[in-house]
C-alpha atoms as a PDB file:
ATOM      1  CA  UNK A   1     -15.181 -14.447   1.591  1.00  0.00           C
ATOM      2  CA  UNK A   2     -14.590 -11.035   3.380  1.00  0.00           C
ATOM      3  CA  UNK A   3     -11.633  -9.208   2.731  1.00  0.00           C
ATOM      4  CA  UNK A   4     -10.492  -7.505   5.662  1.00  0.00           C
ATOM      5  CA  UNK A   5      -6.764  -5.571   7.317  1.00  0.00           C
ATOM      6  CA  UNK A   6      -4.696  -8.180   8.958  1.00  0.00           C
ATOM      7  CA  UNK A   7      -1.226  -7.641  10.492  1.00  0.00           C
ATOM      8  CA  UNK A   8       0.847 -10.157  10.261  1.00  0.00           C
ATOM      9  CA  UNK A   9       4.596 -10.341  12.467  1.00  0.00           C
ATOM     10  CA  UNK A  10       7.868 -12.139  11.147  1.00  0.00           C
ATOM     11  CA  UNK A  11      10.685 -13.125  12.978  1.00  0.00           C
ATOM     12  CA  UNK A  12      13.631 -13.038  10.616  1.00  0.00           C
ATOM     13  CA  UNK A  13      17.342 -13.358  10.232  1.00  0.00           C
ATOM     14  CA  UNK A  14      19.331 -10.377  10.313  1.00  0.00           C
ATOM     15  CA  UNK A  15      20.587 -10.400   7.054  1.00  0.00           C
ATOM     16  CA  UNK A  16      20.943  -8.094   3.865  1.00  0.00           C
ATOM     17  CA  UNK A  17      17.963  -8.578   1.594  1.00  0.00           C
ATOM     18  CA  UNK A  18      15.465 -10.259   3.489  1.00  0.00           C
ATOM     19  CA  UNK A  19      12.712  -7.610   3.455  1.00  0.00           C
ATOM     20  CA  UNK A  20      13.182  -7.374  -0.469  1.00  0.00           C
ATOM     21  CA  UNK A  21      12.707 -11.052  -0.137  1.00  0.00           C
ATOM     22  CA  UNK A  22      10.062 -10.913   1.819  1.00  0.00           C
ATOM     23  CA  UNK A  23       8.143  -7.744  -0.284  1.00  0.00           C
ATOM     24  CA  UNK A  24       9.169  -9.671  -3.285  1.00  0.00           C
ATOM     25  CA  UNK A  25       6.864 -12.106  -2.603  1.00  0.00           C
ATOM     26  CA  UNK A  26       3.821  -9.860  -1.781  1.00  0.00           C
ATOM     27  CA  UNK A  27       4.231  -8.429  -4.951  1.00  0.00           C
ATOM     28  CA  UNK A  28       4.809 -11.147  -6.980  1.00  0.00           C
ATOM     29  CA  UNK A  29       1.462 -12.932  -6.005  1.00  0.00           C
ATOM     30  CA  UNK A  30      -0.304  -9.901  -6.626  1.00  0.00           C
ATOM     31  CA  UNK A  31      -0.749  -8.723  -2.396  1.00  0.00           C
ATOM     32  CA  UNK A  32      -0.826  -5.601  -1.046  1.00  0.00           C
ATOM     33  CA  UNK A  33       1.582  -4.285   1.881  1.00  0.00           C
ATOM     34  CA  UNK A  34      -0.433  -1.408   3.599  1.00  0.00           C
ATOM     35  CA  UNK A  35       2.592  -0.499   5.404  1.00  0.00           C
ATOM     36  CA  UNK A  36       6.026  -2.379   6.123  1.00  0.00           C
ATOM     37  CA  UNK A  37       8.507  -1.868   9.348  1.00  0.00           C
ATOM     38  CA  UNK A  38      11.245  -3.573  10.052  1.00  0.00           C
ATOM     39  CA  UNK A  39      14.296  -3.331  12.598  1.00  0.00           C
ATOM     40  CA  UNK A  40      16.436  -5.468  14.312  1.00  0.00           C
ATOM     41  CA  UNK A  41      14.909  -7.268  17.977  1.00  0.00           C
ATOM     42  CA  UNK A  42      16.396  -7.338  21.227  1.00  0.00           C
ATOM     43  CA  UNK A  43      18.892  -9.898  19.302  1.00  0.00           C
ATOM     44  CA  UNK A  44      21.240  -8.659  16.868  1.00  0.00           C
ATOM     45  CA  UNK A  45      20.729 -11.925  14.562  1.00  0.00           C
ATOM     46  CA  UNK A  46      17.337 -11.320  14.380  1.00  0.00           C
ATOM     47  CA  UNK A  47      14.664  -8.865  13.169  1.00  0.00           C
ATOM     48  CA  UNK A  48      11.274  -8.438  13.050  1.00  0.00           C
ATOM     49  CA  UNK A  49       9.179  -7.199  10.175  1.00  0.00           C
ATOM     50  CA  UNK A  50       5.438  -5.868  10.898  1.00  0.00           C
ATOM     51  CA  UNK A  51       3.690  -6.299   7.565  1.00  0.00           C
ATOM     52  CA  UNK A  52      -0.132  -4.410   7.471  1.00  0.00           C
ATOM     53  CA  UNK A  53      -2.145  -6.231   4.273  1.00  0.00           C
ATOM     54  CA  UNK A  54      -5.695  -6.650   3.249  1.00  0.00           C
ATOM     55  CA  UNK A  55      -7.056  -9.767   2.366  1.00  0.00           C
ATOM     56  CA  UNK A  56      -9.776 -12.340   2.643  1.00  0.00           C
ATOM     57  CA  UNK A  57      -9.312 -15.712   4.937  1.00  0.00           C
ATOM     58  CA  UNK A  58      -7.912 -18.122   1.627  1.00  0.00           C
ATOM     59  CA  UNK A  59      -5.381 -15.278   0.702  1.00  0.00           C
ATOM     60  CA  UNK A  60      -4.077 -14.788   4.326  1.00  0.00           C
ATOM     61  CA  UNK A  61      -3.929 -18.533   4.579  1.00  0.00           C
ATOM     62  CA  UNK A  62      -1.582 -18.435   0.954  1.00  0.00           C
ATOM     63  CA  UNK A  63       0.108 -15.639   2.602  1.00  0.00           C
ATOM     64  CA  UNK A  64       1.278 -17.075   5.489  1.00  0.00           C
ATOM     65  CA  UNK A  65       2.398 -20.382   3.977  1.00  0.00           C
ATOM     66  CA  UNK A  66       4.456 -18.419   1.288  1.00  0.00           C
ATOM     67  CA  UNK A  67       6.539 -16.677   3.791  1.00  0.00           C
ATOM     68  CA  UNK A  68       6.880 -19.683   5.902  1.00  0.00           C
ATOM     69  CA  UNK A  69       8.732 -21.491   3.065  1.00  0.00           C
ATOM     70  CA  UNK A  70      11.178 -18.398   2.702  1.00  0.00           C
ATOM     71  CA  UNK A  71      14.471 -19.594   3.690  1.00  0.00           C
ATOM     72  CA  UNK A  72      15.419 -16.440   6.252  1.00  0.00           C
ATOM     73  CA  UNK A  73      11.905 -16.644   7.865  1.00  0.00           C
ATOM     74  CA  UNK A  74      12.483 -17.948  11.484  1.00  0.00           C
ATOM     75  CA  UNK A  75       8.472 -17.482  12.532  1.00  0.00           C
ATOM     76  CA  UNK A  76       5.452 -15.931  11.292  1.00  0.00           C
ATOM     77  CA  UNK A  77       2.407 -14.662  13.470  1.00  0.00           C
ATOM     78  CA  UNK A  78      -0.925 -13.382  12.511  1.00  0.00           C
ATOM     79  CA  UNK A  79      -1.232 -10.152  14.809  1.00  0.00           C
ATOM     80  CA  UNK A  80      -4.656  -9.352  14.039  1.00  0.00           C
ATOM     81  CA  UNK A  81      -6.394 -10.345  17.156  1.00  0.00           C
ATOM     82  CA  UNK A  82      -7.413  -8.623  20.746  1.00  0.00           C
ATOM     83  CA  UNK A  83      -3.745 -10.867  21.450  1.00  0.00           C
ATOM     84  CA  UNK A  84      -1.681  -8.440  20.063  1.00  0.00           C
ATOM     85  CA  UNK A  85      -0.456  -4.860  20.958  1.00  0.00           C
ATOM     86  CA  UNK A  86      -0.569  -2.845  18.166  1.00  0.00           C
ATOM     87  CA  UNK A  87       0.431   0.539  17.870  1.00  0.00           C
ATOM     88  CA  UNK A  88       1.443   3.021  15.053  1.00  0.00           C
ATOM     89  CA  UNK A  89       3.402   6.488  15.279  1.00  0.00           C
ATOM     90  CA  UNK A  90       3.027   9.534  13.103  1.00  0.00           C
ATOM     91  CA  UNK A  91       4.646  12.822  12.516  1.00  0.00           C
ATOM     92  CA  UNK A  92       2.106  15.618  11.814  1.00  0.00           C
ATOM     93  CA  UNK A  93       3.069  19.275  10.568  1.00  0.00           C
ATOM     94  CA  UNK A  94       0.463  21.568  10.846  1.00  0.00           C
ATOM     95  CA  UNK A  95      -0.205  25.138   9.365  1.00  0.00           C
ATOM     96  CA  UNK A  96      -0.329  27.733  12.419  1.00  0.00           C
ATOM     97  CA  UNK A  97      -1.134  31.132  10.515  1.00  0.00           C
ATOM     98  CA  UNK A  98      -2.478  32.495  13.885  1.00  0.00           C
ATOM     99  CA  UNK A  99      -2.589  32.182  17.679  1.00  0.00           C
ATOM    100  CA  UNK A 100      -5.704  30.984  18.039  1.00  0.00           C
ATOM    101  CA  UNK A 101      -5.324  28.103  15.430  1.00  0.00           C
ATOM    102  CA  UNK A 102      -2.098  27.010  17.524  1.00  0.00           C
ATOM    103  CA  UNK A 103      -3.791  26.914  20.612  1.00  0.00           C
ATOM    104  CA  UNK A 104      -6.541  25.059  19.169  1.00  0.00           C
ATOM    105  CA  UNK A 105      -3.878  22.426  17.494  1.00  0.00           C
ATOM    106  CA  UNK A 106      -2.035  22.419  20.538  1.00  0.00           C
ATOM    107  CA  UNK A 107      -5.567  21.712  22.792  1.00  0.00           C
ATOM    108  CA  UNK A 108      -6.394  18.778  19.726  1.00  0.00           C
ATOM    109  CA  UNK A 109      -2.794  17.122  20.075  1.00  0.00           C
ATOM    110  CA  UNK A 110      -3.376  17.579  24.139  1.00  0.00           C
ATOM    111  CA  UNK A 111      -6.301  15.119  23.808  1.00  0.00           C
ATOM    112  CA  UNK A 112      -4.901  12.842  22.046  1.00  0.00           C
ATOM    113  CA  UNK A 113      -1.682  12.450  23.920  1.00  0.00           C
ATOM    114  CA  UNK A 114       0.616  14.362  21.172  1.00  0.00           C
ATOM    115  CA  UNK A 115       4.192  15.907  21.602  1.00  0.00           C
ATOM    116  CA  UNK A 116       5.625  18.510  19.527  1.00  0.00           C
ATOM    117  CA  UNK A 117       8.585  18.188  18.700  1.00  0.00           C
ATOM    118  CA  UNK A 118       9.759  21.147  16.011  1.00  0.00           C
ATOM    119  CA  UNK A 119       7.716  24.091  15.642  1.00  0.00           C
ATOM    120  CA  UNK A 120       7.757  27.802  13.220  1.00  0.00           C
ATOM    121  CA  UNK A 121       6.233  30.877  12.551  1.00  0.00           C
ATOM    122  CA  UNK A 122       3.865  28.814  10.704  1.00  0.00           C
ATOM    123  CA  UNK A 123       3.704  25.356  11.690  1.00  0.00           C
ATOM    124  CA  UNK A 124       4.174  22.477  14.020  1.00  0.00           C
ATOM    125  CA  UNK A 125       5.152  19.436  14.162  1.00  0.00           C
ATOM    126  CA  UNK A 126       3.453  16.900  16.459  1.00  0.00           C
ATOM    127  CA  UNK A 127       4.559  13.642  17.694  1.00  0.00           C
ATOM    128  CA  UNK A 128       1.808  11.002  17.987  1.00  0.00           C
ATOM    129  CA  UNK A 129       1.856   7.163  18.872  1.00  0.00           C
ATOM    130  CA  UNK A 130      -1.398   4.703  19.504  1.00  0.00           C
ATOM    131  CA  UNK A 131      -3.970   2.750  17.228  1.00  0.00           C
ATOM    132  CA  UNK A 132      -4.799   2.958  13.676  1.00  0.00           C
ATOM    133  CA  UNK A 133      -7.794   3.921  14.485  1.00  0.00           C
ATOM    134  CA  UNK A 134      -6.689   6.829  17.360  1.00  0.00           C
ATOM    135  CA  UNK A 135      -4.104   8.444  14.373  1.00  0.00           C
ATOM    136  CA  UNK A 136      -6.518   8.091  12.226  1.00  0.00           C
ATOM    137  CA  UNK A 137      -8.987  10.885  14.246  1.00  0.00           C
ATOM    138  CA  UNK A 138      -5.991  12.918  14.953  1.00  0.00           C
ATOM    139  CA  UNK A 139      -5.733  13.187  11.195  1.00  0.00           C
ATOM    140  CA  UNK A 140      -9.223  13.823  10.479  1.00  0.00           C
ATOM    141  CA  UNK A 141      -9.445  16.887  12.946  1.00  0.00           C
ATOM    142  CA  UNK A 142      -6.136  18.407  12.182  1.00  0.00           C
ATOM    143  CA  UNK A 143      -7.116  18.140   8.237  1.00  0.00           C
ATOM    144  CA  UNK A 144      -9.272  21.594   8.315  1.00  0.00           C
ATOM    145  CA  UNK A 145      -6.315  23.166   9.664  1.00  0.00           C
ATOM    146  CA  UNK A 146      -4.152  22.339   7.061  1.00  0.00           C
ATOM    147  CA  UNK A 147      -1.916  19.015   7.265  1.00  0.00           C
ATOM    148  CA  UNK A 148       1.430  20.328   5.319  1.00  0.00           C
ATOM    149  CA  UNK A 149       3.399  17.199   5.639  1.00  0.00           C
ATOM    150  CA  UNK A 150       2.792  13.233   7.098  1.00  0.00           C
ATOM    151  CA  UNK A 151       4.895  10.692   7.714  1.00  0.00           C
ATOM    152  CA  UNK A 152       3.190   7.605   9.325  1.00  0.00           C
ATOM    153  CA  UNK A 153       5.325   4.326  10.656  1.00  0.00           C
ATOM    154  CA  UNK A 154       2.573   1.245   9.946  1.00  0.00           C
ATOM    155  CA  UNK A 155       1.920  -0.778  12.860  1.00  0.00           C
ATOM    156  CA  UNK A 156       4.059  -2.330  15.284  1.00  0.00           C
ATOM    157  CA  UNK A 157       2.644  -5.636  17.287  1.00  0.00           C
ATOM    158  CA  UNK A 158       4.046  -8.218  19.627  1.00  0.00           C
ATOM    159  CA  UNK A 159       1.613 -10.623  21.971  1.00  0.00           C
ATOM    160  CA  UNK A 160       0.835 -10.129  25.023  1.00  0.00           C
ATOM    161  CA  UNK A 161       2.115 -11.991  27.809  1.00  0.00           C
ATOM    162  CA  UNK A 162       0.124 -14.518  29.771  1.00  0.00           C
END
């Protein structure tokens, strides 16, 4: 079976250790988390926790039973799919030694719909939101020019409406 990144979305009660519940479990059966976010939802009793993983069809399907059963759980969707929109954001700080390198960051970030948000004498800081895949190439070209710091948030998915 082919092991492959799935992103699966929980709909949760609001309530003090549920993540650690929810992690707990990962770990405990020996799965991955990729990245973890989780924040409240448009209803303060509930949250939502965006869970990246890799795993092959049988694991996924273990996965998602697993949670089900937790007590807090309220719902549990596998995001993976065209369905979903899924998006990531990342903070970037970038040596700038010299003009022309900051131009040339500022030009990259340009393309690829960046903000900055805090810059220095010698770097900036840059903004970014979109696919895996999109931060991903942002990374790759800003790596020659020196990535000081990274802080990436995981991905983020709710369905699309019909």
């Amino acid at each position: 079976m082919k092991e492959g990144r799935h992103t699966l979305t929980m709909l949760v009660e609001n309530e003090p250790g549920v993540t650690a519940r929810v992690s707990g479990l990962f770990a405990g059966r020996g799965y991955n988390i990729e990245s973890i976010c989780g924040a409240p939802t448009a209803s303060p009793d509930m949250s939502r926790i965006t869970i990246t993983t890799k795993s092959d069809p049988h694991q996924l399907e273990q996965i998602m039973k697993q949670v089900r059963r937790l007590v807090n759980v309220i719902k549990v969707r596998d995001m993976t799919g065209d369905e979903a929109v899924k998006r990531e954001m990342a903070l970037i700080c970038v040596r700038t030694t010299s003009t022309g390198k900051r131009t040339e960051i500022l030009q990259i970030a340009e393309i690829f719909r960046g903000r900055v948000v805090d810059t220095g004498t010698r770097h900036l800081i840059m903004e970014v939101t979109g696919s895996a895949d999109k931060i991903d190439a942002l990374i790759n070209l800003l790596e020659p020019y020196g990535i000081k710091k990274l802080a990436r948030s995981g991905a983020l998915a709710l369905y699309r409406e019909p």
